[in-house]
PDB file of N, CA and C in Angstrom:
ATOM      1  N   UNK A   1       6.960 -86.046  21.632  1.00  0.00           N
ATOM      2  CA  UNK A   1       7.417 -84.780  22.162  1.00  0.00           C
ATOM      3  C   UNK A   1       8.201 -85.053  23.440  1.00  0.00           C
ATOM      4  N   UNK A   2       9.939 -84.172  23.727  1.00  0.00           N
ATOM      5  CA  UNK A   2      10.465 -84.855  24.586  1.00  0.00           C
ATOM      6  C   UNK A   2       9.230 -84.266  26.039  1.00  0.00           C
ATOM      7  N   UNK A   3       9.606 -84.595  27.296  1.00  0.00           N
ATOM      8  CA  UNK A   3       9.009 -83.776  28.353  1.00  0.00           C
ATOM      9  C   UNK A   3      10.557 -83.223  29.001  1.00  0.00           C
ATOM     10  N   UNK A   4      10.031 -82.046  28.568  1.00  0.00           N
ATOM     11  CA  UNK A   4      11.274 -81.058  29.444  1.00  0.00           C
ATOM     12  C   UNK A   4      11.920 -81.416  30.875  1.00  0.00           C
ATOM     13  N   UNK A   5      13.407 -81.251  31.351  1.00  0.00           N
ATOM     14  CA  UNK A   5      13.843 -81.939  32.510  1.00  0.00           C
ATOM     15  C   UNK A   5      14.356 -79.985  32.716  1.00  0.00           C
ATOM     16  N   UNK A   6      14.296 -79.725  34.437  1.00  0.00           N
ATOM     17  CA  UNK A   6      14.564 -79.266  34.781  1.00  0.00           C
ATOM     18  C   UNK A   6      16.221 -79.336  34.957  1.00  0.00           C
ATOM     19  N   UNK A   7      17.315 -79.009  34.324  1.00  0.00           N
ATOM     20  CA  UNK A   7      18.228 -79.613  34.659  1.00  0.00           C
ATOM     21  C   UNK A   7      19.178 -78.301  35.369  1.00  0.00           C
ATOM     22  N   UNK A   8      19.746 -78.510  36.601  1.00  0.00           N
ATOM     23  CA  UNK A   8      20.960 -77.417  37.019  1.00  0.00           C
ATOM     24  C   UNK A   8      22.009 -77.872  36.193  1.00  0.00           C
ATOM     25  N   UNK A   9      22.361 -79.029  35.913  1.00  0.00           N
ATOM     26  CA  UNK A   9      24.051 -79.188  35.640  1.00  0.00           C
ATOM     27  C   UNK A   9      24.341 -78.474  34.279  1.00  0.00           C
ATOM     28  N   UNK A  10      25.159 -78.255  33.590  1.00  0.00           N
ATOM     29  CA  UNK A  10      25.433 -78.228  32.465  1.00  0.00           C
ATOM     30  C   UNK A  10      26.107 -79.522  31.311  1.00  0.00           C
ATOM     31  N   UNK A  11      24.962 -80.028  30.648  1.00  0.00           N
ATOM     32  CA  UNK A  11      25.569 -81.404  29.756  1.00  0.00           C
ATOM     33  C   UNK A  11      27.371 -81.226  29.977  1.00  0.00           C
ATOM     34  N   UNK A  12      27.282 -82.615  29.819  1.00  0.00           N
ATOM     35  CA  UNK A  12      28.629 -82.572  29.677  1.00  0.00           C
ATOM     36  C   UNK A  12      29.042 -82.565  28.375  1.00  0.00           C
ATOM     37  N   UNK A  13      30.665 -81.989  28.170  1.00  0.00           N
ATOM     38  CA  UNK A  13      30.874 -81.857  26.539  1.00  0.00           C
ATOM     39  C   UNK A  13      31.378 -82.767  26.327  1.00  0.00           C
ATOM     40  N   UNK A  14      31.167 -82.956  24.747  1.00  0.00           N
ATOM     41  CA  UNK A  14      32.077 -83.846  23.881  1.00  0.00           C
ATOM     42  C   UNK A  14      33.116 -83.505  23.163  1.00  0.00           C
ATOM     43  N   UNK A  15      33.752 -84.724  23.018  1.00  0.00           N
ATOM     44  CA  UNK A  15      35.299 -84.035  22.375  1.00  0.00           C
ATOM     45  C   UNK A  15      34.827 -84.679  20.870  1.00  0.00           C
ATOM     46  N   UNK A  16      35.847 -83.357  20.206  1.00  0.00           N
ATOM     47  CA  UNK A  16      35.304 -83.677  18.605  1.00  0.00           C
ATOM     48  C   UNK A  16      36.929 -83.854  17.685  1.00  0.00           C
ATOM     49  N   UNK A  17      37.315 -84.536  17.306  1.00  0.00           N
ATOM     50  CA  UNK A  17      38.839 -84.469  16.932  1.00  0.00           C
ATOM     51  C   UNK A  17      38.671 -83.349  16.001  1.00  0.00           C
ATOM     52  N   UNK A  18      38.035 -83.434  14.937  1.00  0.00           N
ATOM     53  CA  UNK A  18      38.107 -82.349  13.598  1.00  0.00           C
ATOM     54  C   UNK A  18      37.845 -81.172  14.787  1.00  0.00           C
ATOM     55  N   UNK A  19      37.005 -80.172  15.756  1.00  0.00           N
ATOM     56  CA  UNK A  19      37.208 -79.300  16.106  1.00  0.00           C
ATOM     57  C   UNK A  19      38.110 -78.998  17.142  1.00  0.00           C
ATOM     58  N   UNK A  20      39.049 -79.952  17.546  1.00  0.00           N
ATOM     59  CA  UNK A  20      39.863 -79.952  18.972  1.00  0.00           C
ATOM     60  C   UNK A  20      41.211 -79.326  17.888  1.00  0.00           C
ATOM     61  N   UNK A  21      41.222 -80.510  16.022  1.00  0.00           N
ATOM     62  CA  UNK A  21      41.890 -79.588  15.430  1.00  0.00           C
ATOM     63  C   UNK A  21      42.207 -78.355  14.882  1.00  0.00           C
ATOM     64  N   UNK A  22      40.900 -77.901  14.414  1.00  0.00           N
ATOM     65  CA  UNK A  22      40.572 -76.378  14.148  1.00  0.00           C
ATOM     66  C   UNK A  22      40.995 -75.334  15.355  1.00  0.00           C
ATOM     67  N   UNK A  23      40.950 -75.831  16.509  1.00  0.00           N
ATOM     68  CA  UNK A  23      41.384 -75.495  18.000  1.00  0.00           C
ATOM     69  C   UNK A  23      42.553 -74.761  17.858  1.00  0.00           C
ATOM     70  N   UNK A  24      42.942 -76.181  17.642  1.00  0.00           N
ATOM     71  CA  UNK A  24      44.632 -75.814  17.954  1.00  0.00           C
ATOM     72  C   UNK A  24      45.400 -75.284  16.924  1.00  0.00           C
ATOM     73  N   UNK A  25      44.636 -75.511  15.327  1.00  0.00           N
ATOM     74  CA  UNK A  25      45.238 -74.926  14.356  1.00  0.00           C
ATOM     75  C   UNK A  25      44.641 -73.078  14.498  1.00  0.00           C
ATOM     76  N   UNK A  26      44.118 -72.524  14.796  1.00  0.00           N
ATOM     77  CA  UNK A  26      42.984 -71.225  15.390  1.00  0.00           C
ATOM     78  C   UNK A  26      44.235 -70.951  16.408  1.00  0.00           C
ATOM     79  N   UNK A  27      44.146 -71.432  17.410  1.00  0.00           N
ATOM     80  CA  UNK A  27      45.126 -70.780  18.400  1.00  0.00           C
ATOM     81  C   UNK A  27      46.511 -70.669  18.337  1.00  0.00           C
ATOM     82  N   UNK A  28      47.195 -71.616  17.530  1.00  0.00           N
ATOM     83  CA  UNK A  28      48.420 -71.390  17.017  1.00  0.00           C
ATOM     84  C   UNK A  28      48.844 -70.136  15.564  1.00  0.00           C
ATOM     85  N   UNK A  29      47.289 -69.888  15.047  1.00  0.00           N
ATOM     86  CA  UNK A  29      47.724 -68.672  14.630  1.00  0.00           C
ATOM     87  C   UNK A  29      47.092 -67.828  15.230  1.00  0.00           C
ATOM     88  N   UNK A  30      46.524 -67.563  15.686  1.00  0.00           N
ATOM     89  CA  UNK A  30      46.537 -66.416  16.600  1.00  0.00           C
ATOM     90  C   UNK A  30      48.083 -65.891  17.526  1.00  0.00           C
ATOM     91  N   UNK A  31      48.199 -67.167  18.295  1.00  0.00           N
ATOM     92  CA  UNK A  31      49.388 -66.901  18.904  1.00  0.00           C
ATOM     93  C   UNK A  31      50.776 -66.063  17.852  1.00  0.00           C
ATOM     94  N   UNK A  32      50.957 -66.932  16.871  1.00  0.00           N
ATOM     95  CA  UNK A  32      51.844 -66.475  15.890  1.00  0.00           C
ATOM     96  C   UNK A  32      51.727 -64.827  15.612  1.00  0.00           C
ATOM     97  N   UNK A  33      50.103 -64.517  15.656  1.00  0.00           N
ATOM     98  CA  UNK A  33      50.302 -62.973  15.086  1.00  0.00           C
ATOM     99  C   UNK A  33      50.531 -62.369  16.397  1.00  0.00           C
ATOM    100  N   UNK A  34      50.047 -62.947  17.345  1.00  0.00           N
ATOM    101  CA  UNK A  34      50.779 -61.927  18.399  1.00  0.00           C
ATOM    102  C   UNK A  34      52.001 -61.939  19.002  1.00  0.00           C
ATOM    103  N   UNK A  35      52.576 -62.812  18.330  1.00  0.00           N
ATOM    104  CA  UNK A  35      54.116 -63.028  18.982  1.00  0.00           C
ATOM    105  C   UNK A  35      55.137 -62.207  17.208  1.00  0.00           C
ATOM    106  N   UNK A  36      54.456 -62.181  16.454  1.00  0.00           N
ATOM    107  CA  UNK A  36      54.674 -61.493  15.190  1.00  0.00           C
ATOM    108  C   UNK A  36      54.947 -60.044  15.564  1.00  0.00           C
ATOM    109  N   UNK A  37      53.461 -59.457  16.258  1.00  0.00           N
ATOM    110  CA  UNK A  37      53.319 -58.074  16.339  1.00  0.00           C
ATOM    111  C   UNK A  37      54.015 -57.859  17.609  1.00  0.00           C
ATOM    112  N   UNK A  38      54.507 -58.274  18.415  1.00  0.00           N
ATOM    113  CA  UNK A  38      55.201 -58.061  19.540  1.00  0.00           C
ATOM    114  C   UNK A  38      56.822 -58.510  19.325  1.00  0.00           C
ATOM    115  N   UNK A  39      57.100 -59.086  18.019  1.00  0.00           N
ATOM    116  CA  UNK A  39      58.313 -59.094  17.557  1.00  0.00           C
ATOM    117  C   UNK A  39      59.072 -60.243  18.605  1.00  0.00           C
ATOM    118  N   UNK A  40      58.783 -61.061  19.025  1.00  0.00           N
ATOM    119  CA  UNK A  40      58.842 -62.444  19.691  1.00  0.00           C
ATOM    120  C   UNK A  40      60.451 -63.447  19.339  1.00  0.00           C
ATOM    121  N   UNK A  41      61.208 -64.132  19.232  1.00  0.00           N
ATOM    122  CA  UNK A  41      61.975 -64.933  18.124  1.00  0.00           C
ATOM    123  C   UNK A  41      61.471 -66.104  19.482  1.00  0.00           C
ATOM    124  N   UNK A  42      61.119 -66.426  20.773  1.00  0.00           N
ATOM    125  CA  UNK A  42      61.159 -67.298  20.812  1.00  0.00           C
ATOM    126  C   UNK A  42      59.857 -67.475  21.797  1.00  0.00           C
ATOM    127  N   UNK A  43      58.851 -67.835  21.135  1.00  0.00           N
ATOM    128  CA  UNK A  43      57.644 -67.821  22.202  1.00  0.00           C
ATOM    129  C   UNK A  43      56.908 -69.120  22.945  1.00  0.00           C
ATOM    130  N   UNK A  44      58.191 -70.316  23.011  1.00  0.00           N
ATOM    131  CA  UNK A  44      57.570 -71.175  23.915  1.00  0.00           C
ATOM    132  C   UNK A  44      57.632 -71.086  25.608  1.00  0.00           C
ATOM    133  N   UNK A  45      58.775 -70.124  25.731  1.00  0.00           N
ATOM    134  CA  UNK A  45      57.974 -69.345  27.601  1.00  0.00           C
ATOM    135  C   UNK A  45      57.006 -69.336  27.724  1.00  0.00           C
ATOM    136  N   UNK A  46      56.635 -67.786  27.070  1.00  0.00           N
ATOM    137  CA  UNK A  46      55.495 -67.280  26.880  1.00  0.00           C
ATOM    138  C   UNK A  46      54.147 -68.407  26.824  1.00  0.00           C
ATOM    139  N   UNK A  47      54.467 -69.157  25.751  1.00  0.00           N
ATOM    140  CA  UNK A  47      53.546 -70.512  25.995  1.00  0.00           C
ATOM    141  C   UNK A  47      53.340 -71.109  26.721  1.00  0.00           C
ATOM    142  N   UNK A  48      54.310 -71.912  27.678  1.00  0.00           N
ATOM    143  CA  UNK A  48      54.319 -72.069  28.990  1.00  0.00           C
ATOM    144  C   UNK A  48      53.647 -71.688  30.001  1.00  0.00           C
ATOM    145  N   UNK A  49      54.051 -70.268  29.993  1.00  0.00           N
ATOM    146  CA  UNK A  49      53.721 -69.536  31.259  1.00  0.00           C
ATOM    147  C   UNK A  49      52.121 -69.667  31.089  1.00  0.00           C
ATOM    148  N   UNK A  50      51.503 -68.964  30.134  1.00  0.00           N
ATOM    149  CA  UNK A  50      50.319 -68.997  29.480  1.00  0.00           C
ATOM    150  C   UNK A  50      49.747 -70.059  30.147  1.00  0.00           C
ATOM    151  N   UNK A  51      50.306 -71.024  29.388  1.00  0.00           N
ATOM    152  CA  UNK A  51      49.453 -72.597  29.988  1.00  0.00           C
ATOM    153  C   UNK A  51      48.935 -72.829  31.245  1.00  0.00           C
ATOM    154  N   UNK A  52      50.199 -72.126  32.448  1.00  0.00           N
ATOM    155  CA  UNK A  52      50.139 -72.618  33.573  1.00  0.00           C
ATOM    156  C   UNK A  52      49.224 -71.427  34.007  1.00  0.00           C
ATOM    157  N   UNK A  53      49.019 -70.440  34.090  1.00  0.00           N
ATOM    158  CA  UNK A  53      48.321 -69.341  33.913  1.00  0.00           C
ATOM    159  C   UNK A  53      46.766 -69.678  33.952  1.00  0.00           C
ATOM    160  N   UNK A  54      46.288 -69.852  32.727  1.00  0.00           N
ATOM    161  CA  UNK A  54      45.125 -70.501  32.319  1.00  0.00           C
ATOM    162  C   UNK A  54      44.469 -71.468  32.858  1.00  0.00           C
ATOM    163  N   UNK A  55      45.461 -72.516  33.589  1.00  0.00           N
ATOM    164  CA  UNK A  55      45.169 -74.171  34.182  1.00  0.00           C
ATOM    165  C   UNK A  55      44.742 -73.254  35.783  1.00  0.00           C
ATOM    166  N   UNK A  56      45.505 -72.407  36.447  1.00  0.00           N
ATOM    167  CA  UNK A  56      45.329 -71.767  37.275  1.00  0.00           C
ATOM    168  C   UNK A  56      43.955 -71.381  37.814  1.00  0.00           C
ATOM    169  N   UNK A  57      43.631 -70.598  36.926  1.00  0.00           N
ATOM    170  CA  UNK A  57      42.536 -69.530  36.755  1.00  0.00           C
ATOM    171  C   UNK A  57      41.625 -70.499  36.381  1.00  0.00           C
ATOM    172  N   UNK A  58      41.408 -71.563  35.922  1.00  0.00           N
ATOM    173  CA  UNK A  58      40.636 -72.528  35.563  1.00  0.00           C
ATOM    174  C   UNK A  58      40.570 -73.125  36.566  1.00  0.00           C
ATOM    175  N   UNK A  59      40.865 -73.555  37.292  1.00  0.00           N
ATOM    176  CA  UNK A  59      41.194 -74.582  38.189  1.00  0.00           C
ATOM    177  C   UNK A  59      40.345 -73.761  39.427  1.00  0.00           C
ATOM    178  N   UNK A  60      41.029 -72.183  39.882  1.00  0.00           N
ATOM    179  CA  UNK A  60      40.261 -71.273  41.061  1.00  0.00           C
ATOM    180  C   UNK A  60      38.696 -71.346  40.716  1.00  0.00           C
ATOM    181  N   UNK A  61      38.080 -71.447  39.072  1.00  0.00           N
ATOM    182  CA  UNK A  61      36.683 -70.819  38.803  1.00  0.00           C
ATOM    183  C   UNK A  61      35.808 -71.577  39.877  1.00  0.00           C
ATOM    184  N   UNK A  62      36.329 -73.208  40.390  1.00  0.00           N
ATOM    185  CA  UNK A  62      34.932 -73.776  41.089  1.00  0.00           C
ATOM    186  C   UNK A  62      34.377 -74.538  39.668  1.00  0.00           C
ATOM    187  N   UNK A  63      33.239 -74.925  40.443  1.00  0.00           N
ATOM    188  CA  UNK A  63      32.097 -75.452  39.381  1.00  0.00           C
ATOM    189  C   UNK A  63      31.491 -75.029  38.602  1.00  0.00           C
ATOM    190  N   UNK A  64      31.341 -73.917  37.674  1.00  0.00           N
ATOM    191  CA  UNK A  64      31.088 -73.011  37.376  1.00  0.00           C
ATOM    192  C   UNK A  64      32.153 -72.376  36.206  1.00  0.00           C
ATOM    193  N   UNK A  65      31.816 -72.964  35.107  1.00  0.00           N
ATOM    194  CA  UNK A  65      32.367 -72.021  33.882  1.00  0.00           C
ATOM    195  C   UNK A  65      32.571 -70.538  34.285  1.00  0.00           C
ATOM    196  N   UNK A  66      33.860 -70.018  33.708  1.00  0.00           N
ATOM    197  CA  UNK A  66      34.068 -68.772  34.295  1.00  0.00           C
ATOM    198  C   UNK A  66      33.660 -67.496  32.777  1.00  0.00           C
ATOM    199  N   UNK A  67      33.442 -68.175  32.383  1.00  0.00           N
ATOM    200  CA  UNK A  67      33.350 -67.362  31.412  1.00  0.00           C
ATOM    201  C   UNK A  67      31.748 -68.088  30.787  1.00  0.00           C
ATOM    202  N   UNK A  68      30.477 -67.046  30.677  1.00  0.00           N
ATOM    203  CA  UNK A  68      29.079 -67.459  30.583  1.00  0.00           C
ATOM    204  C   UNK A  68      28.665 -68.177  29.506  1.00  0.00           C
ATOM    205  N   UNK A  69      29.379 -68.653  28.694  1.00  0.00           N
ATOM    206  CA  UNK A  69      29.410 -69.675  28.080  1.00  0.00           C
ATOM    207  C   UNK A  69      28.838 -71.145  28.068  1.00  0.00           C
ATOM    208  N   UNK A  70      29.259 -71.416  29.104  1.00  0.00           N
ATOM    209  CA  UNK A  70      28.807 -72.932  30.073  1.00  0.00           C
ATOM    210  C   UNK A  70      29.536 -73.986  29.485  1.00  0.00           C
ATOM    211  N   UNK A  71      31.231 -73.436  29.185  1.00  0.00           N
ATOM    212  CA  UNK A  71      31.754 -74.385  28.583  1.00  0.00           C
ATOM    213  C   UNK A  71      33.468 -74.312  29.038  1.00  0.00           C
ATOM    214  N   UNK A  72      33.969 -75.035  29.388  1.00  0.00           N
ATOM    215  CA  UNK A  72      35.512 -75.577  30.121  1.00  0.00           C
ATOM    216  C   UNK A  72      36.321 -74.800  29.304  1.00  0.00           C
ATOM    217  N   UNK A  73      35.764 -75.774  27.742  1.00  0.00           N
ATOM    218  CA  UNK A  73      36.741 -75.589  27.006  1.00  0.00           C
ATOM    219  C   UNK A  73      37.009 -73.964  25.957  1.00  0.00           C
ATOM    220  N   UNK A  74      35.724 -73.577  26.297  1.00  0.00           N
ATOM    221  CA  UNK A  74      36.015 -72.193  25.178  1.00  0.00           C
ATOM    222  C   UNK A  74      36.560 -71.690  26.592  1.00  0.00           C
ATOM    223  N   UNK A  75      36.712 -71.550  28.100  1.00  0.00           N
ATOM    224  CA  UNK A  75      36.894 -70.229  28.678  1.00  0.00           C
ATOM    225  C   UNK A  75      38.494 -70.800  29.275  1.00  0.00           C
ATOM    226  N   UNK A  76      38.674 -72.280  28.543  1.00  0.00           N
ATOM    227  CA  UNK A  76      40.539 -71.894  28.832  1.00  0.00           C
ATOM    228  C   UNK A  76      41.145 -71.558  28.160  1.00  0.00           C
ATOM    229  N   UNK A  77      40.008 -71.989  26.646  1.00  0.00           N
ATOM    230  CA  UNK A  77      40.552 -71.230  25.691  1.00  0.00           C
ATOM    231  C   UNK A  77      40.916 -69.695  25.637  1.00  0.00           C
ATOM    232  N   UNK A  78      40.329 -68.879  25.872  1.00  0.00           N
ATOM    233  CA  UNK A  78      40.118 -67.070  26.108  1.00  0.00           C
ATOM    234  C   UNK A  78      40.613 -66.824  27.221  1.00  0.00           C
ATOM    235  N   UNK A  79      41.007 -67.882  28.017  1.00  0.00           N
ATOM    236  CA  UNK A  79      41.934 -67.615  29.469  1.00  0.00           C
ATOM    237  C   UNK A  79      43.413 -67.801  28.996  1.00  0.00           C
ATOM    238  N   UNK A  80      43.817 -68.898  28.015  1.00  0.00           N
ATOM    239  CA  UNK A  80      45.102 -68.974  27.531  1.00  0.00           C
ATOM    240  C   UNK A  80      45.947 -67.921  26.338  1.00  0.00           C
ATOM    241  N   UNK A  81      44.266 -67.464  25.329  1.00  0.00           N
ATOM    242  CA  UNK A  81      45.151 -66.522  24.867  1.00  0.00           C
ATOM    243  C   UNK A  81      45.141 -64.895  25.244  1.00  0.00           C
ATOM    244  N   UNK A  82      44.684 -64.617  26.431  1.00  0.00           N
ATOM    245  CA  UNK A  82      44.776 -63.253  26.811  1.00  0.00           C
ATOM    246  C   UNK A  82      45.875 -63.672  28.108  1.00  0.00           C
ATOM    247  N   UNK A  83      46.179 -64.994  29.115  1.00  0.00           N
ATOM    248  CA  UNK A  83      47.212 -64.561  29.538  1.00  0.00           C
ATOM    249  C   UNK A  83      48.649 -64.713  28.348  1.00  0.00           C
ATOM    250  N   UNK A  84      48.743 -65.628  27.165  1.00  0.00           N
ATOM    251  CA  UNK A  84      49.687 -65.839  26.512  1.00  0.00           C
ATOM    252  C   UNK A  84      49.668 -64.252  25.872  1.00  0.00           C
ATOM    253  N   UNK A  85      49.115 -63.339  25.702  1.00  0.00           N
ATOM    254  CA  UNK A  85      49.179 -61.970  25.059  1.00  0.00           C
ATOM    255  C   UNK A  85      49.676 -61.201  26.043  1.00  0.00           C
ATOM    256  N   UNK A  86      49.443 -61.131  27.456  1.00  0.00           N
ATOM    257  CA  UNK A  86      49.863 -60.631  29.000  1.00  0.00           C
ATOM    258  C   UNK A  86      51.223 -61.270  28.521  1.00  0.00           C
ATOM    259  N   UNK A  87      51.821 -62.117  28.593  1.00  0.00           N
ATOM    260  CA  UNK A  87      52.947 -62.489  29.146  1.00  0.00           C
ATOM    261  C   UNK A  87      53.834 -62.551  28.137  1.00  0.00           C
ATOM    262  N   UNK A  88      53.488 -62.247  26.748  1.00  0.00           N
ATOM    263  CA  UNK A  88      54.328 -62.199  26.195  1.00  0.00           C
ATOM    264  C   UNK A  88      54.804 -60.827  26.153  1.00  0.00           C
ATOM    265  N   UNK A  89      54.034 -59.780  26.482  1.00  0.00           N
ATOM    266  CA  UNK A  89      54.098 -58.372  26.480  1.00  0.00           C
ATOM    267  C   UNK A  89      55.238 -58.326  27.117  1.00  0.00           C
ATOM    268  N   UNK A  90      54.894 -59.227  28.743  1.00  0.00           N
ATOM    269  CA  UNK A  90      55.755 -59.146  29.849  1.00  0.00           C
ATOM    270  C   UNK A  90      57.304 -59.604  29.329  1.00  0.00           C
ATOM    271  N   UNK A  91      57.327 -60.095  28.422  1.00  0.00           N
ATOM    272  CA  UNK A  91      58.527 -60.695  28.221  1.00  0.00           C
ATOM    273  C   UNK A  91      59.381 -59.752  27.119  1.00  0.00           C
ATOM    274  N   UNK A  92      58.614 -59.405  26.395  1.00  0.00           N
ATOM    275  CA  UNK A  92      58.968 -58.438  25.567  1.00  0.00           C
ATOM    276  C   UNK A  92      59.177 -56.662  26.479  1.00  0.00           C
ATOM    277  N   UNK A  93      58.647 -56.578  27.671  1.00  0.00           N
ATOM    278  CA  UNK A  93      59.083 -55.279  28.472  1.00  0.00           C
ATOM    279  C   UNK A  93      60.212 -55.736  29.476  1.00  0.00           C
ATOM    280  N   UNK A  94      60.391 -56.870  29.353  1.00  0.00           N
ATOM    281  CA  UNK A  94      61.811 -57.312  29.932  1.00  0.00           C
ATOM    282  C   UNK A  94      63.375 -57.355  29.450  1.00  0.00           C
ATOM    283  N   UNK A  95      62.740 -57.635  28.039  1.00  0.00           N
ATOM    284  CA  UNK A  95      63.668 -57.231  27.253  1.00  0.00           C
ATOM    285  C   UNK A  95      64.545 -56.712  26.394  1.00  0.00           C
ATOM    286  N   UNK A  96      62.875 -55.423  26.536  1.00  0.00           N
ATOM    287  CA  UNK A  96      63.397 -54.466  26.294  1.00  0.00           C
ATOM    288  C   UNK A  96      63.808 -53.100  27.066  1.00  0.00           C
ATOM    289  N   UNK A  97      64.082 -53.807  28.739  1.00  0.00           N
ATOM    290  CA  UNK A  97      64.280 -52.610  29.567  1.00  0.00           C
ATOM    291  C   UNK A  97      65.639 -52.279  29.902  1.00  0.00           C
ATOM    292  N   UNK A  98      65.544 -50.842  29.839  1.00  0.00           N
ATOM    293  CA  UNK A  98      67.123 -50.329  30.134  1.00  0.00           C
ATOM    294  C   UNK A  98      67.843 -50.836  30.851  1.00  0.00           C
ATOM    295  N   UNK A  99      69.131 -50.975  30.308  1.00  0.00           N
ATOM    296  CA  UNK A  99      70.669 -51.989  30.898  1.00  0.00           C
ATOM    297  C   UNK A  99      70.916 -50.748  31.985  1.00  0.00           C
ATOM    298  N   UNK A 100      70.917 -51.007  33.208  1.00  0.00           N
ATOM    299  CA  UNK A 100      72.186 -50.131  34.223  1.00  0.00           C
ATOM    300  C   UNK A 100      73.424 -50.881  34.257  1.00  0.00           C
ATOM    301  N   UNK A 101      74.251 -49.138  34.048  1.00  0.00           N
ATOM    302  CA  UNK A 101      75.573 -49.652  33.935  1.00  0.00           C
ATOM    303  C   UNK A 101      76.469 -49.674  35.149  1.00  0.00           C
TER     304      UNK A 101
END
């Protein structure tokens, strides 16, 4: 029987190739339907911006998963695709705002 450890930290994670792929194959369609439904033709800005966005907000959380999870990787995940959904909006109300003549 193990004897229980009081532990504060949170294990550290492991990287898994088969789910880092499901990852990225998951978030690339996601992205797709929202750059679909927002009528998009070119959404590697948007990707971009997203990225840097996410690394941001990740980076401010501290030590401390920001999202209660207790995990890096799901809360840059849900940090990248709600700012990549923010900013593509943003890009799409840019371009679609009235020309002054």
């Amino acid at each position: 029987m193990p004897i229980p450890v009081d532990q504060t930290t949170p294990n550290p994670e492991r990287f898994s190739a088969l789910w880092f792929a499901v990852d990225v194959v998951l978030t690339a369609a996601i992205a797709a339907v929202i750059a679909w439904f927002l009528r998009i033709r070119n959404a590697w800005p948007a990707s971009v911006a997203a990225t840097a966005v996410a690394t941001l907000l990740l980076f401010a959380a501290g030590s401390t998963p920001p999202i209660p999870i207790r995990s890096y990787g799901f809360s840059y995940w849900i940090y990248w695709l709600v700012a990549f959904a923010i900013v593509a909006a943003g890009f799409v109300l840019y371009r679609t705002r009235p020309r002054q003549s």
